[in-house]
PDB file of N, CA and C in Angstrom:
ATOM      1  N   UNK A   1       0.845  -1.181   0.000  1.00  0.00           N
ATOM      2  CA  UNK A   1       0.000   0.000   0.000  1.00  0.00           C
ATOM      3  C   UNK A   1       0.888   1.241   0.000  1.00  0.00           C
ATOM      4  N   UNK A   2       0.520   1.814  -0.825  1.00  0.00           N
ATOM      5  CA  UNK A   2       1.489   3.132  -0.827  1.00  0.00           C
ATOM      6  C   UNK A   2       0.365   4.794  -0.639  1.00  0.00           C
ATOM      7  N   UNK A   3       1.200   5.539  -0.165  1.00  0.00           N
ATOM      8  CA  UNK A   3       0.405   6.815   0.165  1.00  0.00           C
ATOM      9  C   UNK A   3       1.369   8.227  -0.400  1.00  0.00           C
ATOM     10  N   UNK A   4       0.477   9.113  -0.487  1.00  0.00           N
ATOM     11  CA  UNK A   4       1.087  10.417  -0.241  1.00  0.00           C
ATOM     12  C   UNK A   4       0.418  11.434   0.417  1.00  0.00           C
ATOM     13  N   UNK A   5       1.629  12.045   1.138  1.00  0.00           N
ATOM     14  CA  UNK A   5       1.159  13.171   2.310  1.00  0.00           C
ATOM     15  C   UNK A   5       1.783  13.764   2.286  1.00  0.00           C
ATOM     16  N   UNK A   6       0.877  15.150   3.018  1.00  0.00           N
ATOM     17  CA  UNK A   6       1.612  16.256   2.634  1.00  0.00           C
ATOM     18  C   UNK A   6       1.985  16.818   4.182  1.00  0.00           C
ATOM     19  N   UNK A   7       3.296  17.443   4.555  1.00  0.00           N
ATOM     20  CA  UNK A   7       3.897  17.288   5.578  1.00  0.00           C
ATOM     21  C   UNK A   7       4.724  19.015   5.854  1.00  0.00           C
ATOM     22  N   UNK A   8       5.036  20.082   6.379  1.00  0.00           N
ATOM     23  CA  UNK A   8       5.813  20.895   5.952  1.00  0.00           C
ATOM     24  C   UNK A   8       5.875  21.542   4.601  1.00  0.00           C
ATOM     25  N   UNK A   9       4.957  21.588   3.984  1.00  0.00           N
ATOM     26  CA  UNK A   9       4.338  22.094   2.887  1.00  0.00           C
ATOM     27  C   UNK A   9       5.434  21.064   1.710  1.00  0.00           C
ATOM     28  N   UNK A  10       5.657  20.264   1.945  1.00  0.00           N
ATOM     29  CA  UNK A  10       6.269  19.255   1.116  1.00  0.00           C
ATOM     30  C   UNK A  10       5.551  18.264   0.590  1.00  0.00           C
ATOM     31  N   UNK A  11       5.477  17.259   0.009  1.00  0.00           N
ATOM     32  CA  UNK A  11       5.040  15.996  -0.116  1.00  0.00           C
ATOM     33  C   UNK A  11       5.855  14.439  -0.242  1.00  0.00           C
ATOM     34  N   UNK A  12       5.492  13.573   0.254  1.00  0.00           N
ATOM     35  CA  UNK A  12       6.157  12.559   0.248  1.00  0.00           C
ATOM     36  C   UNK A  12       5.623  11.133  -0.129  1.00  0.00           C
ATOM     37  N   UNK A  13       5.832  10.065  -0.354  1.00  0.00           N
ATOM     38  CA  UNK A  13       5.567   9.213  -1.323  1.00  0.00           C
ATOM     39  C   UNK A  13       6.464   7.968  -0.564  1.00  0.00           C
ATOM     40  N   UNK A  14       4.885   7.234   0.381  1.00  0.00           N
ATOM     41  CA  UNK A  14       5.736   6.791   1.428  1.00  0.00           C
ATOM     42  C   UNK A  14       4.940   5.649   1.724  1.00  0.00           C
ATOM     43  N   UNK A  15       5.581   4.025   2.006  1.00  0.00           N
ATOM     44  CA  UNK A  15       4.994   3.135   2.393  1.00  0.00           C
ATOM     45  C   UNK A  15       5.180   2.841   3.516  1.00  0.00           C
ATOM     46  N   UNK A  16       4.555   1.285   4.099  1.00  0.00           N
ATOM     47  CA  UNK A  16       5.186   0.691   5.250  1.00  0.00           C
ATOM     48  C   UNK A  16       6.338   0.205   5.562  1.00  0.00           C
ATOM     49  N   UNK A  17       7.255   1.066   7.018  1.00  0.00           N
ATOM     50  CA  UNK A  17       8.687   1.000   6.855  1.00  0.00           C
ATOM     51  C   UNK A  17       9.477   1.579   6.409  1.00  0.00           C
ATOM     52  N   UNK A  18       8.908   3.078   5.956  1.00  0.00           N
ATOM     53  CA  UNK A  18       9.722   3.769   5.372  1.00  0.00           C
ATOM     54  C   UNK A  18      10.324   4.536   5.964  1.00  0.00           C
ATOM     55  N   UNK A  19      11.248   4.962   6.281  1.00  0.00           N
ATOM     56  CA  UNK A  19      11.967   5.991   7.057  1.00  0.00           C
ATOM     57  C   UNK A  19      12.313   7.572   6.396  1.00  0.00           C
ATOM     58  N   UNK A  20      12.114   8.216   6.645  1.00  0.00           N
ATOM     59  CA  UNK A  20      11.747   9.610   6.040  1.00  0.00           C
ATOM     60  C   UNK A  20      12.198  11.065   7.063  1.00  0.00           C
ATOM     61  N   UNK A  21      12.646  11.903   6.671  1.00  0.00           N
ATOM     62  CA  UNK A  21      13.908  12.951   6.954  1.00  0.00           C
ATOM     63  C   UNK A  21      12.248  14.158   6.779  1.00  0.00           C
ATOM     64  N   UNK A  22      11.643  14.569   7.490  1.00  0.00           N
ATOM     65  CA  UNK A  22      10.943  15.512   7.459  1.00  0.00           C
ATOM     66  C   UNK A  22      10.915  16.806   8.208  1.00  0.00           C
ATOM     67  N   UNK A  23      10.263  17.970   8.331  1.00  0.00           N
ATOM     68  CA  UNK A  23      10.681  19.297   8.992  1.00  0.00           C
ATOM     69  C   UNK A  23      10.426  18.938  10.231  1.00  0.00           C
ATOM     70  N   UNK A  24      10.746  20.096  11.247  1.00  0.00           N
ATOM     71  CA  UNK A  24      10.531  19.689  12.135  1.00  0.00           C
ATOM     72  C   UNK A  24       9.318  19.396  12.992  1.00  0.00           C
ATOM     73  N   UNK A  25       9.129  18.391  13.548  1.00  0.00           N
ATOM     74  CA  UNK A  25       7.446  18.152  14.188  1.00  0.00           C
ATOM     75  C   UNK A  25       7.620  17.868  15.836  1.00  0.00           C
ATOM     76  N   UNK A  26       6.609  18.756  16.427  1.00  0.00           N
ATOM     77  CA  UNK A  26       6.519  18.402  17.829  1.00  0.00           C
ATOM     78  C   UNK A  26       6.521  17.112  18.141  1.00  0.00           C
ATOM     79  N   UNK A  27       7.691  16.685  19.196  1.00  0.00           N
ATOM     80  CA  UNK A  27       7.265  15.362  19.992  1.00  0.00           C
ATOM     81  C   UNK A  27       8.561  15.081  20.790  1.00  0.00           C
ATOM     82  N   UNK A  28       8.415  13.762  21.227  1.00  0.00           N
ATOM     83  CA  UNK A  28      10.025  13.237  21.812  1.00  0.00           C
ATOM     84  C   UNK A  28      10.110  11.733  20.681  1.00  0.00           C
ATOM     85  N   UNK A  29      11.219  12.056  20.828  1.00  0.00           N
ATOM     86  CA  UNK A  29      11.673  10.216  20.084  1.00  0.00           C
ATOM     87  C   UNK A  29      10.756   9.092  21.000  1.00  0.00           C
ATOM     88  N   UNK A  30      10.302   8.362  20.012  1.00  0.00           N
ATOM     89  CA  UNK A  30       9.536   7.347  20.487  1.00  0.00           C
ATOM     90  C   UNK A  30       8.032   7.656  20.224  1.00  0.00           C
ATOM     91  N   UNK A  31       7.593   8.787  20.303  1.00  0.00           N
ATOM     92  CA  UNK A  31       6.215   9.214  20.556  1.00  0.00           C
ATOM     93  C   UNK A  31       5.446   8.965  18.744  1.00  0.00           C
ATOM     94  N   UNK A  32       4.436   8.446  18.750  1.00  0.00           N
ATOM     95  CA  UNK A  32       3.154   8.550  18.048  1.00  0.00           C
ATOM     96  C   UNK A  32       2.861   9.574  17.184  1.00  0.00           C
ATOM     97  N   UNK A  33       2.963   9.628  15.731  1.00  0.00           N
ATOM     98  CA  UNK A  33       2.479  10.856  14.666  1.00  0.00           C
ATOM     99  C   UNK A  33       1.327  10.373  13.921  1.00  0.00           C
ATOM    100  N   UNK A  34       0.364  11.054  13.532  1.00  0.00           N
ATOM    101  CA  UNK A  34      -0.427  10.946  12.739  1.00  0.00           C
ATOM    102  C   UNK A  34      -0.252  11.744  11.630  1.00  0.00           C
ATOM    103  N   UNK A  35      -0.536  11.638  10.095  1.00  0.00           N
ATOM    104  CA  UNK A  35      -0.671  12.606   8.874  1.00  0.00           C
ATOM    105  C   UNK A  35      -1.683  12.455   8.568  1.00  0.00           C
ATOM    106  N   UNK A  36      -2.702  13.367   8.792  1.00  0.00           N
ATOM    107  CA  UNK A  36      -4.294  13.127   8.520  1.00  0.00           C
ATOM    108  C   UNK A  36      -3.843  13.671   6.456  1.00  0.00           C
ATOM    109  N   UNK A  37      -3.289  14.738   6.122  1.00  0.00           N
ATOM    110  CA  UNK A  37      -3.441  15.204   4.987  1.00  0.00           C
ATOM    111  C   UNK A  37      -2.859  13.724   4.167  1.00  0.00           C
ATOM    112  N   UNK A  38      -3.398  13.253   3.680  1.00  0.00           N
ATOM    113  CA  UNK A  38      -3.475  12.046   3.158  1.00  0.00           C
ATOM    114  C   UNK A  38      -3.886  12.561   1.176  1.00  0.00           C
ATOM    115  N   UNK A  39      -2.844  12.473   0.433  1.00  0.00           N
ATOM    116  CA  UNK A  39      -3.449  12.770  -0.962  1.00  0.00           C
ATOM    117  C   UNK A  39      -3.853  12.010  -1.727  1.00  0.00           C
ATOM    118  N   UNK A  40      -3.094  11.069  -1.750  1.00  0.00           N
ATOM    119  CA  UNK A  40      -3.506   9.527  -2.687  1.00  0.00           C
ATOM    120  C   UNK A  40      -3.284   8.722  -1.691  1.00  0.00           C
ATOM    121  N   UNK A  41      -3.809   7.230  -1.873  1.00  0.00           N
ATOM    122  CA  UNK A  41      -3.612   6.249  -1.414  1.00  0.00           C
ATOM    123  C   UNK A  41      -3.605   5.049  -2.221  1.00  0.00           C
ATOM    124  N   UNK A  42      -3.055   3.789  -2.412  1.00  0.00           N
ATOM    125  CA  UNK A  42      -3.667   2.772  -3.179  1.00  0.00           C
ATOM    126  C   UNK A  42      -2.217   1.825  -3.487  1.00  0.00           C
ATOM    127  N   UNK A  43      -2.797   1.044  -4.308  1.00  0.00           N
ATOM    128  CA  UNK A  43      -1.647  -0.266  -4.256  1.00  0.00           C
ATOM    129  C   UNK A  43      -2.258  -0.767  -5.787  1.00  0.00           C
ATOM    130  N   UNK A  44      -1.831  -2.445  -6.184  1.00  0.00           N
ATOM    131  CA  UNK A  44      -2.043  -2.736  -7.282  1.00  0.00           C
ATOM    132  C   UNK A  44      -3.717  -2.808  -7.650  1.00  0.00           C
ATOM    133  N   UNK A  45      -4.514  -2.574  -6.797  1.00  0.00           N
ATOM    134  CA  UNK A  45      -6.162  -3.140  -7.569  1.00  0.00           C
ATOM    135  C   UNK A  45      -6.786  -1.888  -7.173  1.00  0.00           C
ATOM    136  N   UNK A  46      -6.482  -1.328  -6.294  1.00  0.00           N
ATOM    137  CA  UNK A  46      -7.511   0.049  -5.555  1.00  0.00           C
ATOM    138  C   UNK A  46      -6.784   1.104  -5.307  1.00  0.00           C
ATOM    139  N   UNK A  47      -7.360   2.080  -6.244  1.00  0.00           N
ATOM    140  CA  UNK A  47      -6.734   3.629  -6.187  1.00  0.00           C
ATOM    141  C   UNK A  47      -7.399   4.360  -5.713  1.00  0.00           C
ATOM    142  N   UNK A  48      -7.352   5.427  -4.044  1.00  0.00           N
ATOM    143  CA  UNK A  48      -7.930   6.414  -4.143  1.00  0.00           C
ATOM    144  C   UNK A  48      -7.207   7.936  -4.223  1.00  0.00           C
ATOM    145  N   UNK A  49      -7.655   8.717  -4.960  1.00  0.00           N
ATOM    146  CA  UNK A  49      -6.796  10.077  -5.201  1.00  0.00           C
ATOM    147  C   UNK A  49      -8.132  11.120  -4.464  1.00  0.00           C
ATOM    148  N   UNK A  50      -7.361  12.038  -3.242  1.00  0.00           N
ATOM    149  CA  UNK A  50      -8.254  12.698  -3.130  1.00  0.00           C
ATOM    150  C   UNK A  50      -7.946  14.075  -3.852  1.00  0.00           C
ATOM    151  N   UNK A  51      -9.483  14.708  -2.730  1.00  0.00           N
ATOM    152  CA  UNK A  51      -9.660  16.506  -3.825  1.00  0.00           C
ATOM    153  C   UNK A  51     -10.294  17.390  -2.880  1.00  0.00           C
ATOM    154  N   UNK A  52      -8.660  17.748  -2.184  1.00  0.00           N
ATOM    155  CA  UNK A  52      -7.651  17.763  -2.299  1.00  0.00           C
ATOM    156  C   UNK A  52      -7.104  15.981  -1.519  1.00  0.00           C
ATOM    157  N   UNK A  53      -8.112  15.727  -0.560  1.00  0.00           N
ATOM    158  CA  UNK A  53      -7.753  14.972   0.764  1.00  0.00           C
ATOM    159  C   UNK A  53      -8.705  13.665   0.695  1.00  0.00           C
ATOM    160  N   UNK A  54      -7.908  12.530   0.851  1.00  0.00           N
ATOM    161  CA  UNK A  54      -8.769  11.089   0.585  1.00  0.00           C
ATOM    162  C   UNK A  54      -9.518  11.344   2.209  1.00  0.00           C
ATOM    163  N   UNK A  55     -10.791  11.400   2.246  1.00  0.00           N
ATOM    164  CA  UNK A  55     -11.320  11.073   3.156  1.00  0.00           C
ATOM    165  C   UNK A  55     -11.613   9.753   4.295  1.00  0.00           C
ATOM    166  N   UNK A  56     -11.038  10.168   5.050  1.00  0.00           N
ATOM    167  CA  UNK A  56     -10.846   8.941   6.826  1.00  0.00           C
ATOM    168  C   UNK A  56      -9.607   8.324   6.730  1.00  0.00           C
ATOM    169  N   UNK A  57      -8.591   8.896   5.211  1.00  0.00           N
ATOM    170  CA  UNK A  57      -7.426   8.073   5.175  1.00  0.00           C
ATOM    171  C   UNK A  57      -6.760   8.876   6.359  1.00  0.00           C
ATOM    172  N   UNK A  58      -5.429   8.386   6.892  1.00  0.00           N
ATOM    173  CA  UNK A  58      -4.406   8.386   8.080  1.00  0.00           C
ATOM    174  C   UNK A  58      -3.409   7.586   7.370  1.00  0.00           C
ATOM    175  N   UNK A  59      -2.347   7.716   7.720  1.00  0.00           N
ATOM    176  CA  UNK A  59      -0.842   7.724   7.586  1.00  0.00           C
ATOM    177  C   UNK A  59      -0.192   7.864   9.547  1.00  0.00           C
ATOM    178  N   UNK A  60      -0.104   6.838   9.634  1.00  0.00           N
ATOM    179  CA  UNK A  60       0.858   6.559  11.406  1.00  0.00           C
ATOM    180  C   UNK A  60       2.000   6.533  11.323  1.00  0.00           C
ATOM    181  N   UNK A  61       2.899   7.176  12.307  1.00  0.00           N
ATOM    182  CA  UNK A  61       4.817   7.341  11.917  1.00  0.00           C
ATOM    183  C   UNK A  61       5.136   6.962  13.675  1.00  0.00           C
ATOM    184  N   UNK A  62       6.514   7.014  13.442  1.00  0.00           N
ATOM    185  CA  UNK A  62       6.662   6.394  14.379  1.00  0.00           C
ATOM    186  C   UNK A  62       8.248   7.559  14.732  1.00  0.00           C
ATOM    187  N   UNK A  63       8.367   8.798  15.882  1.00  0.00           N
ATOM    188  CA  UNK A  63       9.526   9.151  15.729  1.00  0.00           C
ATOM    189  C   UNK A  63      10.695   8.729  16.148  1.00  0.00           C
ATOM    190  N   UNK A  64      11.565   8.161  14.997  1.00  0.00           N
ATOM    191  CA  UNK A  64      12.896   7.844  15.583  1.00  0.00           C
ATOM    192  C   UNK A  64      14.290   8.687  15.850  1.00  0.00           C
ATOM    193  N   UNK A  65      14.262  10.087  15.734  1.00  0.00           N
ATOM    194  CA  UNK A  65      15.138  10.848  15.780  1.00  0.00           C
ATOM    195  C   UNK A  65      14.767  12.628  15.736  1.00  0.00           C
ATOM    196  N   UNK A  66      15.289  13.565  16.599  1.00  0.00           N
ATOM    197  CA  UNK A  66      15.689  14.734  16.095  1.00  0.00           C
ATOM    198  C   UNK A  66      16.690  15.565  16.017  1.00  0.00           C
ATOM    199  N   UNK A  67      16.752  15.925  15.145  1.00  0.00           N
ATOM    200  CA  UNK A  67      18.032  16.661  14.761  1.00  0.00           C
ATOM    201  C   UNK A  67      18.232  17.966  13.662  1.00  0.00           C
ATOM    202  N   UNK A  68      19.810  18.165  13.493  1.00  0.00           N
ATOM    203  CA  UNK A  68      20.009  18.666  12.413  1.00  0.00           C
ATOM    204  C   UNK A  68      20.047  18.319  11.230  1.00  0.00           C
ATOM    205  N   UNK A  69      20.050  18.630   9.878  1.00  0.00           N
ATOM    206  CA  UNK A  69      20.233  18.309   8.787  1.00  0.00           C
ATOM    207  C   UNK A  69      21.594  18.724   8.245  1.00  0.00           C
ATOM    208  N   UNK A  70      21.933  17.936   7.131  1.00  0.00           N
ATOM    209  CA  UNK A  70      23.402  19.171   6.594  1.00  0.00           C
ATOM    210  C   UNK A  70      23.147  20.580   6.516  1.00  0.00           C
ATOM    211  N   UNK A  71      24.629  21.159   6.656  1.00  0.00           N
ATOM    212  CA  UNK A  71      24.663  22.310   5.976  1.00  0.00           C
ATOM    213  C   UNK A  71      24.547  22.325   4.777  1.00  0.00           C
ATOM    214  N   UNK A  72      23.554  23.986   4.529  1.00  0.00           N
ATOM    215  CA  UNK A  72      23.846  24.365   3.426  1.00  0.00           C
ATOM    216  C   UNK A  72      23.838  25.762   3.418  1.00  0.00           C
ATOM    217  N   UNK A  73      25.052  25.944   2.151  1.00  0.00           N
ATOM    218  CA  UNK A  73      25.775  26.810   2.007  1.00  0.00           C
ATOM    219  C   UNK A  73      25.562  28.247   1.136  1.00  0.00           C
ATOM    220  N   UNK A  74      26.008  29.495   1.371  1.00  0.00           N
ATOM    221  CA  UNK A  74      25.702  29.987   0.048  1.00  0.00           C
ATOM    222  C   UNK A  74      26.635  31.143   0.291  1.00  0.00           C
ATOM    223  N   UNK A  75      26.174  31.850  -1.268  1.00  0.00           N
ATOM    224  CA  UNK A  75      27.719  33.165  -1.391  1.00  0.00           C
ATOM    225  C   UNK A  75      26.540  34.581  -1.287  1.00  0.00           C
ATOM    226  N   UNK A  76      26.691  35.558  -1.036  1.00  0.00           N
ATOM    227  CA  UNK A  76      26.120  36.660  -1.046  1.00  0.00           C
ATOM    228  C   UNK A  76      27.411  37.674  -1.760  1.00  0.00           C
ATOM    229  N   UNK A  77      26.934  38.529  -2.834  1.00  0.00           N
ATOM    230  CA  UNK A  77      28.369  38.967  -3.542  1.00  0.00           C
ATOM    231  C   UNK A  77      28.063  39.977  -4.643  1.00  0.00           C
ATOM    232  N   UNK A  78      28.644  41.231  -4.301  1.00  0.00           N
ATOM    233  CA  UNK A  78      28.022  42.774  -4.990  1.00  0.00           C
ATOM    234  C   UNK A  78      29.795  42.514  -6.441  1.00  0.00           C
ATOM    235  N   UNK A  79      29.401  42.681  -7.557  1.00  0.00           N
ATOM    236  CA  UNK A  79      30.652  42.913  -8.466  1.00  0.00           C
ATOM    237  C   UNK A  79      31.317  44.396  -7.925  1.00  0.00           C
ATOM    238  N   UNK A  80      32.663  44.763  -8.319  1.00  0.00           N
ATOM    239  CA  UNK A  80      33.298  45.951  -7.896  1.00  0.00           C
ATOM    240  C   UNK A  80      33.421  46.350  -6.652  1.00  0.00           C
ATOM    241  N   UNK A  81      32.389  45.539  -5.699  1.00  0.00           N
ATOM    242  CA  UNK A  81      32.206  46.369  -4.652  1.00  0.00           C
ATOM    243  C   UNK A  81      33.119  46.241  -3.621  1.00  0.00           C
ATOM    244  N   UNK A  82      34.345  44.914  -3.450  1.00  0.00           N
ATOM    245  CA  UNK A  82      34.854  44.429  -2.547  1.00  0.00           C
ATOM    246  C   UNK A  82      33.986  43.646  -1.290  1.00  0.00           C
ATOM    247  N   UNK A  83      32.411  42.890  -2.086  1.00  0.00           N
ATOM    248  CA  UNK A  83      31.557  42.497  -0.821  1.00  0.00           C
ATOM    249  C   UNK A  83      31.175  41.647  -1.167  1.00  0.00           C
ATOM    250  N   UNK A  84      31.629  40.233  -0.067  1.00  0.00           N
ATOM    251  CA  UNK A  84      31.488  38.514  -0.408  1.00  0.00           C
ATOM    252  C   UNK A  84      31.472  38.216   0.932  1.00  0.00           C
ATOM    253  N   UNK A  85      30.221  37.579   1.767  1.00  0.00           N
ATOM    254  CA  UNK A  85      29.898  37.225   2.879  1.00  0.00           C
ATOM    255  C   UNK A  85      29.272  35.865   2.097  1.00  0.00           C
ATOM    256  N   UNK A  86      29.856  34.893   3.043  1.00  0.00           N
ATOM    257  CA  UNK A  86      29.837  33.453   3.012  1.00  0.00           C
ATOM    258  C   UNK A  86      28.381  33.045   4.233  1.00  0.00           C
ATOM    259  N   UNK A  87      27.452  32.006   3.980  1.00  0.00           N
ATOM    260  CA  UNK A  87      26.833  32.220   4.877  1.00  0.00           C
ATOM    261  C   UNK A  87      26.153  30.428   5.116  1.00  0.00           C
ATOM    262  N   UNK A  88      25.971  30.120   5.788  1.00  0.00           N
ATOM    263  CA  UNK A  88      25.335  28.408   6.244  1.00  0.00           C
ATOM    264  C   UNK A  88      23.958  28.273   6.701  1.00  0.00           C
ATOM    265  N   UNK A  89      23.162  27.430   7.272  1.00  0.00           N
ATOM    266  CA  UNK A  89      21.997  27.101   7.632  1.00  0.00           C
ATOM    267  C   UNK A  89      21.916  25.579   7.609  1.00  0.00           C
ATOM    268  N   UNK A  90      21.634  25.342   8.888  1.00  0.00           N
ATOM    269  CA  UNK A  90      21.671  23.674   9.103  1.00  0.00           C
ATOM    270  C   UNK A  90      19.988  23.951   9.949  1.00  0.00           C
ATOM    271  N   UNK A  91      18.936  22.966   8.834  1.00  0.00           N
ATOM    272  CA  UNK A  91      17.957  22.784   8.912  1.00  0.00           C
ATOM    273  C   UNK A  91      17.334  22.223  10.038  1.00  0.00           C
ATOM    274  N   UNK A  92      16.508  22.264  10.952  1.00  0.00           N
ATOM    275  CA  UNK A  92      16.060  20.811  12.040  1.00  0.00           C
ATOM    276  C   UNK A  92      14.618  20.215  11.365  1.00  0.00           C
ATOM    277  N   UNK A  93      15.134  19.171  11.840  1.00  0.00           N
ATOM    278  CA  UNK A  93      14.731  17.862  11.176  1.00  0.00           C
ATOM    279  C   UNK A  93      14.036  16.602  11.795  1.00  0.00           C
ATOM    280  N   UNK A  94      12.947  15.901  11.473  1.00  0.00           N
ATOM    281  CA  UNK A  94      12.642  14.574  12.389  1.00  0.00           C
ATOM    282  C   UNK A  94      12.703  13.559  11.348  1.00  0.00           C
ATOM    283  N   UNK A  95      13.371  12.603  12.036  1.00  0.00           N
ATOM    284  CA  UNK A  95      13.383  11.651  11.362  1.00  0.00           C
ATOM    285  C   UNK A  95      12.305  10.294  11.657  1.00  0.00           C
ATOM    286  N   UNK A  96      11.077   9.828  11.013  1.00  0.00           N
ATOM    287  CA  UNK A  96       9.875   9.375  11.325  1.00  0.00           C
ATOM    288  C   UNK A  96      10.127   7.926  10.097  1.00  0.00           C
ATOM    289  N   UNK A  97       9.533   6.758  11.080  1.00  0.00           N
ATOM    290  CA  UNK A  97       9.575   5.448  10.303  1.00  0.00           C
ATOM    291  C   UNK A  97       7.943   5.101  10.244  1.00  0.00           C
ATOM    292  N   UNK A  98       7.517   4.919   8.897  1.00  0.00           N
ATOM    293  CA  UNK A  98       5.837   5.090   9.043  1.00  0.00           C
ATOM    294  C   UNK A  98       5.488   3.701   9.635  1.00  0.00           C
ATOM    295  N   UNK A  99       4.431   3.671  10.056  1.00  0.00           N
ATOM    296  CA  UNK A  99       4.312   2.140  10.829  1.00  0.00           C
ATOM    297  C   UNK A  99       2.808   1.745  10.138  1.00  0.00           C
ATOM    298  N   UNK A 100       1.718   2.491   9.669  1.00  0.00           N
ATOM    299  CA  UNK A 100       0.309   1.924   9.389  1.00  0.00           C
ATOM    300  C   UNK A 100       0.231   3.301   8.032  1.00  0.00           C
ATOM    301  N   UNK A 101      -0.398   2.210   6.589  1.00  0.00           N
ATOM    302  CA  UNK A 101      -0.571   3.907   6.085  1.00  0.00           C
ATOM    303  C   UNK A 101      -1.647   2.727   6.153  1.00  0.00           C
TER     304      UNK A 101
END
């Protein structure tokens, strides 16, 4: 059975067991997630696509981690001007293993 949900204004494309790097979401490691925004759902014989949202579908996760993400990097930089400031951003992050879509 495969699903998609929408999470951090992202979307993801996610079965049972999947382990998945998403923004950050309230909780402690260990604790219980639900994704009610549920977009498609379905497998080889039964497709449902909702509009926007498959209705009574759920998506269950399971959190196994929080943290940072890599850095990423960038240049800020005027021509002639003598002005180049280097600059980073390391994202936070949960890392969630889905357990029921």
């Amino acid at each position: 059975m495969l699903a998609v949900i929408k999470t951090g204004g992202k979307q993801y494309l996610v079965k049972k067991g999947d382990k998945i790097k998403i923004e950050k979401l309230e909780g402690e490691v260990g604790d219980k997630i639900e994704f009610s925004e549920v977009l498609f759902q379905g497998n080889e014989k039964d497709v449902k696509v909702g509009t926007p949202h498959v209705a009574g579908a759920k998506v269950e996760g399971k959190i196994l981690k929080q943290g940072k993400d890599k850095k990423v990097t960038g240049v800020k930089h005027k021509a002639k001007k003598r002005y180049k400031v280097k600059f980073g951003h390391r994202q936070m992050v949960t890392e969630v293993e889905i357990v029921k879509v």
